[in-house]
N, C-alpha and C. Protein backbone atom coordinates (compact mmCIF):
# COMPACT_ATOMS: atom_id res chain seq x y z
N UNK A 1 32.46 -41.85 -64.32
CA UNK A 1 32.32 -42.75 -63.20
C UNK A 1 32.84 -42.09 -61.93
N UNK A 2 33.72 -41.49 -62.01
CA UNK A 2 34.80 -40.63 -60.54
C UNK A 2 33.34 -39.64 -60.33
N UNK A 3 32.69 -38.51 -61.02
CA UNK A 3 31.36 -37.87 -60.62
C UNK A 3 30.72 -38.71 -59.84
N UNK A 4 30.43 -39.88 -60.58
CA UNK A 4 29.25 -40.63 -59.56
C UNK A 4 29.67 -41.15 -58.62
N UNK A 5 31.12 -41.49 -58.29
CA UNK A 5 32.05 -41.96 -56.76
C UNK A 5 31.68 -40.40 -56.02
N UNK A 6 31.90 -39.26 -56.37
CA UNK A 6 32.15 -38.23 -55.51
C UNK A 6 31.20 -37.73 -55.18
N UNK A 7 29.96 -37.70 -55.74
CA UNK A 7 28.90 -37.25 -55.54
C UNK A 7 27.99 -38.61 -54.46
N UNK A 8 28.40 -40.02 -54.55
CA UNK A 8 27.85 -40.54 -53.34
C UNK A 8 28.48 -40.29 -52.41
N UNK A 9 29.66 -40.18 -52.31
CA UNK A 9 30.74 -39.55 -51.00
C UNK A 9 30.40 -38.33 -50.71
N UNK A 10 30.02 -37.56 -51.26
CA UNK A 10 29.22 -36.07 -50.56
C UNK A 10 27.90 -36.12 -50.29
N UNK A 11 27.15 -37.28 -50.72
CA UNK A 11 25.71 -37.44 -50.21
C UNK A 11 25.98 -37.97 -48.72
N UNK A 12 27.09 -39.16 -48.86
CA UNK A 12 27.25 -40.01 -47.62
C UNK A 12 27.38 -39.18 -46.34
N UNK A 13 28.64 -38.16 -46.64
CA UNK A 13 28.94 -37.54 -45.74
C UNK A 13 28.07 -36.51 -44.88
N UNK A 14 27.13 -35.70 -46.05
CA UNK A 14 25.96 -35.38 -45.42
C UNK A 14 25.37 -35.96 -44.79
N UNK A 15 24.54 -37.37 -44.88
CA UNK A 15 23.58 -37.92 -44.01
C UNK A 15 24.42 -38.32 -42.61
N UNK A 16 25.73 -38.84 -42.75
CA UNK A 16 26.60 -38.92 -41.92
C UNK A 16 26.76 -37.70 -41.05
N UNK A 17 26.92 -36.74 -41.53
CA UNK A 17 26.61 -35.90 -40.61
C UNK A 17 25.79 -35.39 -40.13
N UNK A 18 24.60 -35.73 -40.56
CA UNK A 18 23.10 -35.42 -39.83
C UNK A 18 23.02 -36.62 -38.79
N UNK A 19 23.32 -37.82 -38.86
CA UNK A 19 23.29 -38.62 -37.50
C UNK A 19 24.28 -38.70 -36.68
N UNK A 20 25.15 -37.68 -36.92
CA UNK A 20 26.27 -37.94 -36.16
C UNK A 20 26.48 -36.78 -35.30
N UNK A 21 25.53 -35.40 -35.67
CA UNK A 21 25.79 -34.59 -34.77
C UNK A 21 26.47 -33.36 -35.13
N UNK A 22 26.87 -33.60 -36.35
CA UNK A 22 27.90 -32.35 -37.41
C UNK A 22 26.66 -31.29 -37.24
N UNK A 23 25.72 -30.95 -37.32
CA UNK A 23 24.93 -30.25 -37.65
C UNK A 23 24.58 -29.60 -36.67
N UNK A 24 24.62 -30.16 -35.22
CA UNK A 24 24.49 -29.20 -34.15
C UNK A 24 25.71 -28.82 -33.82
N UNK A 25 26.69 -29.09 -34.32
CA UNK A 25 28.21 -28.68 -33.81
C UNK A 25 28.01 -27.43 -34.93
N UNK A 26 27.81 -27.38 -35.58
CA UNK A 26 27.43 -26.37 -36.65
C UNK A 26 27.04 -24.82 -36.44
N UNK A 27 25.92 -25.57 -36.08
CA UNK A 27 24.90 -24.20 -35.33
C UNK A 27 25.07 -23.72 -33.97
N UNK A 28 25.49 -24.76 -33.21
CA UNK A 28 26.44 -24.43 -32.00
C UNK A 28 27.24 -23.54 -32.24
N UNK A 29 28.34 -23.52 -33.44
CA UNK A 29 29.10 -22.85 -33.64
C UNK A 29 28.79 -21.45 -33.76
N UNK A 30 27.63 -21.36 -34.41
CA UNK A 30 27.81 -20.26 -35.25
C UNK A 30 26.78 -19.30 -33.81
N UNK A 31 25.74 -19.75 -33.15
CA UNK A 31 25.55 -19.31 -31.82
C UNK A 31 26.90 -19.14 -31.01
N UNK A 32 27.39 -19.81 -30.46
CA UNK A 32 28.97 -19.06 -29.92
C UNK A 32 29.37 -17.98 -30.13
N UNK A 33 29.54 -18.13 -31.61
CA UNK A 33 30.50 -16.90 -32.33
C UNK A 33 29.58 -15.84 -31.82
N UNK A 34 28.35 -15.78 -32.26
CA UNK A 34 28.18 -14.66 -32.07
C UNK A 34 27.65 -13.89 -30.60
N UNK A 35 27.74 -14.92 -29.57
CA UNK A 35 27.62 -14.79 -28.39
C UNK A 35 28.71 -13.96 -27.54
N UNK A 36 30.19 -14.85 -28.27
CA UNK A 36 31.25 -14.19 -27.64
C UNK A 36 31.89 -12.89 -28.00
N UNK A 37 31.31 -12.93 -29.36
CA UNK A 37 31.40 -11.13 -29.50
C UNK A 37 30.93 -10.63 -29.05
N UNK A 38 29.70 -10.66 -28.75
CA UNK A 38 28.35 -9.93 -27.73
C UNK A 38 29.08 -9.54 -26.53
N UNK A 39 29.42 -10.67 -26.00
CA UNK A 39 30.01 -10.63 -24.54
C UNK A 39 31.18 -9.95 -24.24
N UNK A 40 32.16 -10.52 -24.77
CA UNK A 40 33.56 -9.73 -25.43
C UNK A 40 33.23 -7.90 -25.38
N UNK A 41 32.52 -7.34 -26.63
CA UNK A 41 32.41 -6.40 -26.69
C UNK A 41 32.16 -5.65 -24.92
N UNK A 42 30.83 -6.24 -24.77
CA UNK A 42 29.96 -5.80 -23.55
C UNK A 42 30.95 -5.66 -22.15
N UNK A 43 32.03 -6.34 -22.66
CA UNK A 43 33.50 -6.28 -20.97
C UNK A 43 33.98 -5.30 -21.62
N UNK A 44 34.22 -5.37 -23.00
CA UNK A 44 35.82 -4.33 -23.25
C UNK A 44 34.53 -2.83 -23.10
N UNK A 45 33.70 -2.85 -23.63
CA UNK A 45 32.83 -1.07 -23.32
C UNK A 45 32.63 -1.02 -21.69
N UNK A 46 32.20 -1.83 -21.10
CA UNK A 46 31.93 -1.61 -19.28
C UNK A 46 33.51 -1.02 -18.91
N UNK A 47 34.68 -1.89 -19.30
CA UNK A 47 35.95 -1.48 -18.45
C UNK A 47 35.78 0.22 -19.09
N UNK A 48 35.80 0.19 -20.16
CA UNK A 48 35.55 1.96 -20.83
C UNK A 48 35.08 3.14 -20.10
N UNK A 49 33.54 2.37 -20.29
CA UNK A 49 32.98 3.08 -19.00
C UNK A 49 33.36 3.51 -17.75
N UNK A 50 34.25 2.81 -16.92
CA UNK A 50 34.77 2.82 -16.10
C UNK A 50 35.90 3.66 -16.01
N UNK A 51 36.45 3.84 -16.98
CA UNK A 51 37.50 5.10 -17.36
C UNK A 51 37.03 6.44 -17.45
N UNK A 52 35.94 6.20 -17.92
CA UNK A 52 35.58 7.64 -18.17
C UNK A 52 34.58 8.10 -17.74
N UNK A 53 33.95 6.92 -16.17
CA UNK A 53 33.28 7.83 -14.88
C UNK A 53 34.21 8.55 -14.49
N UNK A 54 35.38 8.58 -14.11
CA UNK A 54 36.69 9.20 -13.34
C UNK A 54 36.62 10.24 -14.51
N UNK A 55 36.29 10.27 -15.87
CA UNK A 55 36.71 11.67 -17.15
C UNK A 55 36.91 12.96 -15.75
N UNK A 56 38.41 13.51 -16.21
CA UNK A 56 38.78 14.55 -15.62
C UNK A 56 39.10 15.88 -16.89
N UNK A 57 39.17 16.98 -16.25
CA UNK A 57 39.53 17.68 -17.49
C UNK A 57 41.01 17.30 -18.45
N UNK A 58 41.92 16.13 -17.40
CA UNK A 58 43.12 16.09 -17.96
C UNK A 58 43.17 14.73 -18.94
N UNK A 59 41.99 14.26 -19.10
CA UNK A 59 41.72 13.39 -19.99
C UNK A 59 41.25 11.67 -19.39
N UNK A 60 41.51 10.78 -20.07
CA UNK A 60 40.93 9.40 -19.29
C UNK A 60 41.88 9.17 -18.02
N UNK A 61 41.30 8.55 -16.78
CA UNK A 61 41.94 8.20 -16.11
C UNK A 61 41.85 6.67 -16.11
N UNK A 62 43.11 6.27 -16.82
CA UNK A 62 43.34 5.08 -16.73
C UNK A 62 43.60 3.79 -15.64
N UNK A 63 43.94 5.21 -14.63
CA UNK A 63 44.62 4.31 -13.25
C UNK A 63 43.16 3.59 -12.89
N UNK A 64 41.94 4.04 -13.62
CA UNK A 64 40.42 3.57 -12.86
C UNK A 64 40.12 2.43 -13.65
N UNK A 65 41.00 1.68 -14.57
CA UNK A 65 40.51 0.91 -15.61
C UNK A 65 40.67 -1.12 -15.01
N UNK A 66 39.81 -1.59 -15.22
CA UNK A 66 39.76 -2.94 -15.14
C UNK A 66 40.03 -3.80 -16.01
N UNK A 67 41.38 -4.00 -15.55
CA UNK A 67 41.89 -4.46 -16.86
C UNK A 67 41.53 -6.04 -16.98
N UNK A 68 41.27 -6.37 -16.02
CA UNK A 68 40.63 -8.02 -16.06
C UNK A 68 39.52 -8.39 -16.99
N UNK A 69 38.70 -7.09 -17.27
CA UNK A 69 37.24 -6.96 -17.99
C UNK A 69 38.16 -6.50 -19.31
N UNK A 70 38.95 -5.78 -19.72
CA UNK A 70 39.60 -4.78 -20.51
C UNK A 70 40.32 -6.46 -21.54
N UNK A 71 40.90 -7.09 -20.55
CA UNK A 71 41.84 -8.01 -21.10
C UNK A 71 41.42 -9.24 -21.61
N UNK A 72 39.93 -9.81 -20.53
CA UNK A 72 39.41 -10.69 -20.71
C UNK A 72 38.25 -10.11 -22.09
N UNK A 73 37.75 -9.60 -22.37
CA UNK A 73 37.20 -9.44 -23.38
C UNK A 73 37.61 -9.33 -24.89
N UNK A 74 39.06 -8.22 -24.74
CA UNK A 74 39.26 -8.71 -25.89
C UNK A 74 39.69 -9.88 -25.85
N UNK A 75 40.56 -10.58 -25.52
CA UNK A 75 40.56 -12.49 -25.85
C UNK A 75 39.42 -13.04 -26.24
N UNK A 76 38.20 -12.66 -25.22
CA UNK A 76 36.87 -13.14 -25.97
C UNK A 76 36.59 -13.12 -27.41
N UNK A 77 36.90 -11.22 -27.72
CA UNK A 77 36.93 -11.12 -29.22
C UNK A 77 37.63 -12.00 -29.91
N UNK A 78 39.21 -11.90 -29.77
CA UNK A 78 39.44 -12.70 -30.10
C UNK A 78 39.63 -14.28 -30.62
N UNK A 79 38.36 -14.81 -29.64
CA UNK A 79 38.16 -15.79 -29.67
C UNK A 79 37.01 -16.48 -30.62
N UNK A 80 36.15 -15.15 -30.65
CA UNK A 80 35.34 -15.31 -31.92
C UNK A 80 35.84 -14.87 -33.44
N UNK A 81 36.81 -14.02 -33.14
CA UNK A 81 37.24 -14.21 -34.79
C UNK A 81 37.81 -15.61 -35.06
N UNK A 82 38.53 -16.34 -34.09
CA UNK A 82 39.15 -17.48 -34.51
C UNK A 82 38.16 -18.37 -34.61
N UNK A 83 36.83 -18.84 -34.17
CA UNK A 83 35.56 -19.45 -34.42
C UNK A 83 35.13 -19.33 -35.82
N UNK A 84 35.60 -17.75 -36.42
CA UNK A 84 35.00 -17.11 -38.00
C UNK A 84 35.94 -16.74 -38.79
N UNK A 85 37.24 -17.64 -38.67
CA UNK A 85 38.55 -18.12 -39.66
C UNK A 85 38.70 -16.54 -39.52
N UNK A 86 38.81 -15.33 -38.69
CA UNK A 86 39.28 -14.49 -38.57
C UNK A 86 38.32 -13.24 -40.04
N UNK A 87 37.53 -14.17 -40.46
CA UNK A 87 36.30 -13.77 -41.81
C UNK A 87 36.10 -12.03 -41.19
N UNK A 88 35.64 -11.83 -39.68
CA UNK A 88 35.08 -10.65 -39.70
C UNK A 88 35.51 -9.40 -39.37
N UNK A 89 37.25 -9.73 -39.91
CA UNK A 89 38.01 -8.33 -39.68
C UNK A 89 37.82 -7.73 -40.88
N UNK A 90 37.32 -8.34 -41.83
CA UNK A 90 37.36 -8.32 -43.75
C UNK A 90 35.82 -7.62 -43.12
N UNK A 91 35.93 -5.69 -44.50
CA UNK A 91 34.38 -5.81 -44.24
C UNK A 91 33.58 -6.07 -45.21
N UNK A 92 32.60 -6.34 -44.93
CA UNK A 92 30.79 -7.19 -45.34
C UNK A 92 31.56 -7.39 -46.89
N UNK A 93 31.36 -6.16 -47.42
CA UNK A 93 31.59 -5.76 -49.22
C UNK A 93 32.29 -6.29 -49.38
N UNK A 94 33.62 -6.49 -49.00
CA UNK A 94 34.63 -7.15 -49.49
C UNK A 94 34.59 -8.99 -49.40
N UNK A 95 34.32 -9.25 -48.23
CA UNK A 95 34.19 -10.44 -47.91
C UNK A 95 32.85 -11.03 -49.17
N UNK A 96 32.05 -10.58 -49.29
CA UNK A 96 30.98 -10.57 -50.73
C UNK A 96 31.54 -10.57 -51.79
N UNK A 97 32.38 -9.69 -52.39
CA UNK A 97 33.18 -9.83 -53.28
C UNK A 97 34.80 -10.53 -53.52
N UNK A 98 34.79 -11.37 -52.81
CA UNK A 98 35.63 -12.12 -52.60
C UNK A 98 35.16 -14.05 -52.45
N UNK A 99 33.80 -13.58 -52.19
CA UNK A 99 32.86 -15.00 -52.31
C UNK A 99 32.96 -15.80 -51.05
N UNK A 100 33.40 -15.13 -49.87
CA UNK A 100 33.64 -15.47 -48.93
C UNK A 100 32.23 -16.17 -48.33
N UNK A 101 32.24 -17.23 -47.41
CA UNK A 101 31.16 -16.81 -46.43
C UNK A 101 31.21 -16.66 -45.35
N UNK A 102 29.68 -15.99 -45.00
CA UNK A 102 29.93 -15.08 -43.62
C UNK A 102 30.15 -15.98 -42.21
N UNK A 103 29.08 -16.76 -42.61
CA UNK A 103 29.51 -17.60 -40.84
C UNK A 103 30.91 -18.67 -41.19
N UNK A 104 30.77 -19.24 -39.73
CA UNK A 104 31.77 -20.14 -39.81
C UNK A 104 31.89 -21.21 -40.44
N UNK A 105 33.36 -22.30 -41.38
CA UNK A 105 33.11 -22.97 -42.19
C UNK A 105 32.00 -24.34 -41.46
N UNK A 106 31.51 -25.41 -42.49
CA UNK A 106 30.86 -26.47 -41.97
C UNK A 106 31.57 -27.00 -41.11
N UNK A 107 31.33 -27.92 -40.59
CA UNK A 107 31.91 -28.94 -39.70
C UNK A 107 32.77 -29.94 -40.68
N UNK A 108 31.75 -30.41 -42.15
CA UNK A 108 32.33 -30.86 -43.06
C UNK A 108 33.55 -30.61 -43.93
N UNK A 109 33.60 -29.22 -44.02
CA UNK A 109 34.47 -28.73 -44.80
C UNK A 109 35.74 -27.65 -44.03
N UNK A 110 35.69 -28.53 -42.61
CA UNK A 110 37.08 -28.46 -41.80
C UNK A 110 38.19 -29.26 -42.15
N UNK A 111 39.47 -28.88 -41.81
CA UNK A 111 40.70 -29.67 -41.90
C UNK A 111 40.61 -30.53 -40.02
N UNK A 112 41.41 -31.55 -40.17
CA UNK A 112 41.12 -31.80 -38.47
C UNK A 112 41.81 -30.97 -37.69
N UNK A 113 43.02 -30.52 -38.34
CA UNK A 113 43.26 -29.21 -37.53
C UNK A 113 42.56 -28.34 -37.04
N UNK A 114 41.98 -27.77 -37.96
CA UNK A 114 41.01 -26.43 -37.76
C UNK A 114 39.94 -26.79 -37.20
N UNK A 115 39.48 -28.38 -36.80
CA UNK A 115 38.31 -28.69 -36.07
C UNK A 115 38.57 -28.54 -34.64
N UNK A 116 40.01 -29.25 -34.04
CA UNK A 116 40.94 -29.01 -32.74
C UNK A 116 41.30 -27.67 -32.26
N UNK A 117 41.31 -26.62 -33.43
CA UNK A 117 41.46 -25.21 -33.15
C UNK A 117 40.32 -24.42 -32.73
N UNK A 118 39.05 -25.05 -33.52
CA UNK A 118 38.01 -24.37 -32.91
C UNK A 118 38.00 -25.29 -31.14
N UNK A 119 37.89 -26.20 -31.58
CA UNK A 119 37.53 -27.03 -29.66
C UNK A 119 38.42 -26.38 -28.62
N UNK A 120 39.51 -26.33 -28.92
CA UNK A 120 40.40 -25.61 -28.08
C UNK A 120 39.84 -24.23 -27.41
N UNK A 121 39.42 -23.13 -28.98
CA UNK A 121 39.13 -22.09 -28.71
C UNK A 121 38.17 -22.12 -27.85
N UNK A 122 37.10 -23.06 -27.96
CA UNK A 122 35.70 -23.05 -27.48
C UNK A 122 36.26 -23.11 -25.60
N UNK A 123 37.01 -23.97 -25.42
CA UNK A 123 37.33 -24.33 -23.86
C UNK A 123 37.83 -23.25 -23.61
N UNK A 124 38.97 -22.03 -24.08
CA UNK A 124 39.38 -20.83 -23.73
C UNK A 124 38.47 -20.29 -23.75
N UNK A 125 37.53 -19.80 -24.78
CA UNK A 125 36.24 -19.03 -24.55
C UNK A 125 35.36 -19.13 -23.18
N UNK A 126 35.29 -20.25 -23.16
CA UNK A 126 33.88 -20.55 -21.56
C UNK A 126 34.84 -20.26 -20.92
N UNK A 127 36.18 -20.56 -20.46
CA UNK A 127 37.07 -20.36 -19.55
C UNK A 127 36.83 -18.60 -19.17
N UNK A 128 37.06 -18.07 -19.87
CA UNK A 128 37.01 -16.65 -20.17
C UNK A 128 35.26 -15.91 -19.57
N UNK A 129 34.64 -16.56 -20.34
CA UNK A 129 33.28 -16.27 -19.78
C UNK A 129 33.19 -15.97 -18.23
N UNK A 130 34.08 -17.13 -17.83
CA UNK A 130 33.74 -17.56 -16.18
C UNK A 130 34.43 -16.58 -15.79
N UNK A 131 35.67 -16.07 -15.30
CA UNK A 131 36.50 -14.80 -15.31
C UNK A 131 35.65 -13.68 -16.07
N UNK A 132 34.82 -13.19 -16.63
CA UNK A 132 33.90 -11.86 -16.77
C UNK A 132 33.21 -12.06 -16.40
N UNK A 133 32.33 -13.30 -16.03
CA UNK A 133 31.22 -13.34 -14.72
C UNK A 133 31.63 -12.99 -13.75
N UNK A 134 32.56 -13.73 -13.08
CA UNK A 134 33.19 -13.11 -11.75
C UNK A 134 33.54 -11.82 -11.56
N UNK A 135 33.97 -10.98 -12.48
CA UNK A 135 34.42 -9.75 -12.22
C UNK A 135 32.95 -8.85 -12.49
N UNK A 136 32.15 -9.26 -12.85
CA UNK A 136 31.11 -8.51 -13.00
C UNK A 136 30.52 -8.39 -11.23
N UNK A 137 30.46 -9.69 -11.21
CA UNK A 137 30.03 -10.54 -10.00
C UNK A 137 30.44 -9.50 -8.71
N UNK A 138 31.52 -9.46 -8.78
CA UNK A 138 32.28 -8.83 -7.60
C UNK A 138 32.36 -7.27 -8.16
N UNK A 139 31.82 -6.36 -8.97
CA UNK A 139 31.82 -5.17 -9.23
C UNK A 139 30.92 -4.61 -8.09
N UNK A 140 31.01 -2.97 -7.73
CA UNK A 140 29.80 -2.42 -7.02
C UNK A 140 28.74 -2.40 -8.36
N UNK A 141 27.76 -2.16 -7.30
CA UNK A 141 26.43 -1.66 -8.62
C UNK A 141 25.96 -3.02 -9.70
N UNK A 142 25.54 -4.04 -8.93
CA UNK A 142 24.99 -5.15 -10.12
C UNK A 142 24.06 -4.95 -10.82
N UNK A 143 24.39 -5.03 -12.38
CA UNK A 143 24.19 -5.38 -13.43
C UNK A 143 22.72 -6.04 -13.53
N UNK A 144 21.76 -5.91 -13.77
CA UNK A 144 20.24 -6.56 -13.87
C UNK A 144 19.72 -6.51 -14.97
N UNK A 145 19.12 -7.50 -15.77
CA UNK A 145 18.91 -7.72 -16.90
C UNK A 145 17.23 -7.63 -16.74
N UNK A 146 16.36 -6.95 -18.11
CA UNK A 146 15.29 -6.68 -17.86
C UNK A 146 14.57 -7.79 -16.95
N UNK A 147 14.78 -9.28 -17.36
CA UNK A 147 14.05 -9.83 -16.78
C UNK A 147 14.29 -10.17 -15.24
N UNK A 148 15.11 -9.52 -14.53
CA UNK A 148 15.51 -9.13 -13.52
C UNK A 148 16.29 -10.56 -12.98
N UNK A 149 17.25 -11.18 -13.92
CA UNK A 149 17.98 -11.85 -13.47
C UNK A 149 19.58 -10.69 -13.48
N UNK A 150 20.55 -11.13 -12.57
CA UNK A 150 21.69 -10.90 -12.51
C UNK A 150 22.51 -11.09 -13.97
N UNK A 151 22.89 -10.20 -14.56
CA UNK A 151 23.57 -10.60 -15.61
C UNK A 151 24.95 -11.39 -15.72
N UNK A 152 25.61 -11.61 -14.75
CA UNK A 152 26.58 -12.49 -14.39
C UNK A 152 26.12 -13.44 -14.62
N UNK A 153 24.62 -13.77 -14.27
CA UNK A 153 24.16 -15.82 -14.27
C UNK A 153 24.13 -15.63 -15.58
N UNK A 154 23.82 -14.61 -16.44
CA UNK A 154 23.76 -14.73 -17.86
C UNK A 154 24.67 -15.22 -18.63
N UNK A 155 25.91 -14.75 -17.93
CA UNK A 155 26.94 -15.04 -18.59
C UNK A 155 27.67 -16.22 -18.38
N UNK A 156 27.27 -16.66 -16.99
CA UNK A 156 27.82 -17.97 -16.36
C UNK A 156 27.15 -19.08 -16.85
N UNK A 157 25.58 -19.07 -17.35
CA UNK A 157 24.88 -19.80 -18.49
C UNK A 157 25.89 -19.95 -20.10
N UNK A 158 26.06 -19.20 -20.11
CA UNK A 158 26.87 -18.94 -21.42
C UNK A 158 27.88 -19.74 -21.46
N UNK A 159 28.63 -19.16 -20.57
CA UNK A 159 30.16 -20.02 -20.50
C UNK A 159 29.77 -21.44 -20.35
N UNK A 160 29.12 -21.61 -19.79
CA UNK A 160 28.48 -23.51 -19.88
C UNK A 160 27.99 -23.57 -20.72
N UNK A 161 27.42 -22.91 -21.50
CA UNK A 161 27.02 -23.75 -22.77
C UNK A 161 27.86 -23.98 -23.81
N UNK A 162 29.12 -22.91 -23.70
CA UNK A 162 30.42 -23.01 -24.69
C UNK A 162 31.18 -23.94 -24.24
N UNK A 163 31.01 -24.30 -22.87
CA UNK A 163 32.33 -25.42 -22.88
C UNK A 163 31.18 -26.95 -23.07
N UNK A 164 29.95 -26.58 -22.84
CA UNK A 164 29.71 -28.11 -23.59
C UNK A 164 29.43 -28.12 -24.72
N UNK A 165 29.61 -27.19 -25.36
CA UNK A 165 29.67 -27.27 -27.12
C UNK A 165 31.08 -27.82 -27.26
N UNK A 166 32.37 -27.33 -26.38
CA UNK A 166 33.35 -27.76 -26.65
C UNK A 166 33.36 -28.89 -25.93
N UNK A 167 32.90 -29.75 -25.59
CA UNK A 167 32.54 -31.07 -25.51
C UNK A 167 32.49 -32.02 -26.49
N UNK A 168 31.07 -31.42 -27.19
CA UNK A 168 30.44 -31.96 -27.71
C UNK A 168 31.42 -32.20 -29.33
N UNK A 169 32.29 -30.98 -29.39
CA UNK A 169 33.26 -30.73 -30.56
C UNK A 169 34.62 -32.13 -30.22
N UNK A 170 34.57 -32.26 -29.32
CA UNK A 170 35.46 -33.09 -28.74
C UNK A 170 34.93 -34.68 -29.08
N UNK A 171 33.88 -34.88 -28.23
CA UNK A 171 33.17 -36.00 -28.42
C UNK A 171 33.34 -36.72 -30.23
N UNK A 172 32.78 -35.37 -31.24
CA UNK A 172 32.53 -35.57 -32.23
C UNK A 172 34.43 -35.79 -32.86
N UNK A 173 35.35 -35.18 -32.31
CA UNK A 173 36.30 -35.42 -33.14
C UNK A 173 36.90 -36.49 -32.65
N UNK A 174 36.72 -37.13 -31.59
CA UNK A 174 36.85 -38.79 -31.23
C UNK A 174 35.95 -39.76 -32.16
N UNK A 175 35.01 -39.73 -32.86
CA UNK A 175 34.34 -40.49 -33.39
C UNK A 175 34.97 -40.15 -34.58
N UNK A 176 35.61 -39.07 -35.07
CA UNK A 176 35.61 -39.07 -36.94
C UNK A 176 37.16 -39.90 -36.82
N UNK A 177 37.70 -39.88 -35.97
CA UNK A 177 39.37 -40.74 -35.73
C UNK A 177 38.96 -42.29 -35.74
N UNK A 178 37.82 -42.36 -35.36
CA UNK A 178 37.29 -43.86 -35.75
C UNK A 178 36.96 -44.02 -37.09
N UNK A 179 36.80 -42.88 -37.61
CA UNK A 179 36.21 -43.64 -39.31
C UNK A 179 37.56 -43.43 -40.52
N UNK A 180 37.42 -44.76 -41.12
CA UNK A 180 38.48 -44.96 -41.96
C UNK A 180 37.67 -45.15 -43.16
N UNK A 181 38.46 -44.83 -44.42
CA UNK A 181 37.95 -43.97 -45.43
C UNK A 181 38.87 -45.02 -46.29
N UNK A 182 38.38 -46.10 -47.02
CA UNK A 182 38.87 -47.04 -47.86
C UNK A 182 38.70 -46.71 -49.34
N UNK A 183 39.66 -46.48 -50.28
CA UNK A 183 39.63 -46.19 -51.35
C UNK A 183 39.91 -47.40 -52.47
């Protein structure tokens, strides 16, 4: 009898979370993550670059380095491992043999902690976005993306779409504080 209690409570919760929005908080998620690594990476290699236009024979010149791009990116990184329970410092093989999975957990099979930890992250993330737009923004030599937009708006698109995912993560963890769970 407890099978057939738990198994309608995991049907429930599914459909429950298909009208409730779990499912784009989901895939939201897992777009983020891999956005802000993208991005992340793409500041911490530009500040690089930037070190080693100045390459002298006496090695990097650091004094040429941007550390705003340097600093703000990795946090970015950082901000996507904490989106991917920190999953993608573990590599591929191991994380496979360990039965891990690769993207981030469900929405369902969060603690409410770890649901507040991602929302949080998500608002530091866009925060962050906006600070590597700007510094792109204000670099010499702009950045043009094939389709000949400014890659700053690219990124300033971005950062808005992470902080209304972290909205939307918000929104959704105000509604699950409304549901009470009678045993």
């Amino acid at each position: 009898m407890e099978d057939l209690e738990e198994l309608s409570l995991e049907h429930s919760r599914e459909r429950f979370g298909e009208l409730q929005g779990e499912a784009s908080a989901d895939a939201g998620l897992i777009l983020a993550d891999g956005m802000l690594y993208a991005i992340g990476f793409f500041a911490v290699i530009s500040a690089l670059m930037e070190i080693m236009d100045g390459l002298n024979p006496n090695g990097w010149n650091w004094g040429e380095v941007n550390s705003t791009l340097l600093g703000c990116g990795a946090l970015l990184w950082l901000c996507s491992q904490s989106l991917n329970d920190f999953k993608r410092l573990l590599p591929l093989w191991l994380r496979l043999a360990l039965r891990m999975t690769i993207g981030p957990t469900a929405w369902s099979d969060q603690s409410d902690r770890a649901r507040l930890r991602r929302a949080i992250t998500l608002i530091v993330a866009g925060s962050l976005c906006f600070v590597i737009a700007r510094t792109f923004q204000t670099v010499e030599g702009e950045i043009i993306t094939r389709s000949g937009i400014p890659f700053h708006w690219v990124i300033y698109i971005v950062g808005a779409g992470i902080l209304a995912l972290a909205a939307h993560w918000f929104r959704l963890l105000g509604r699950e504080e409304s549901i009470v769970i009678f045993d």
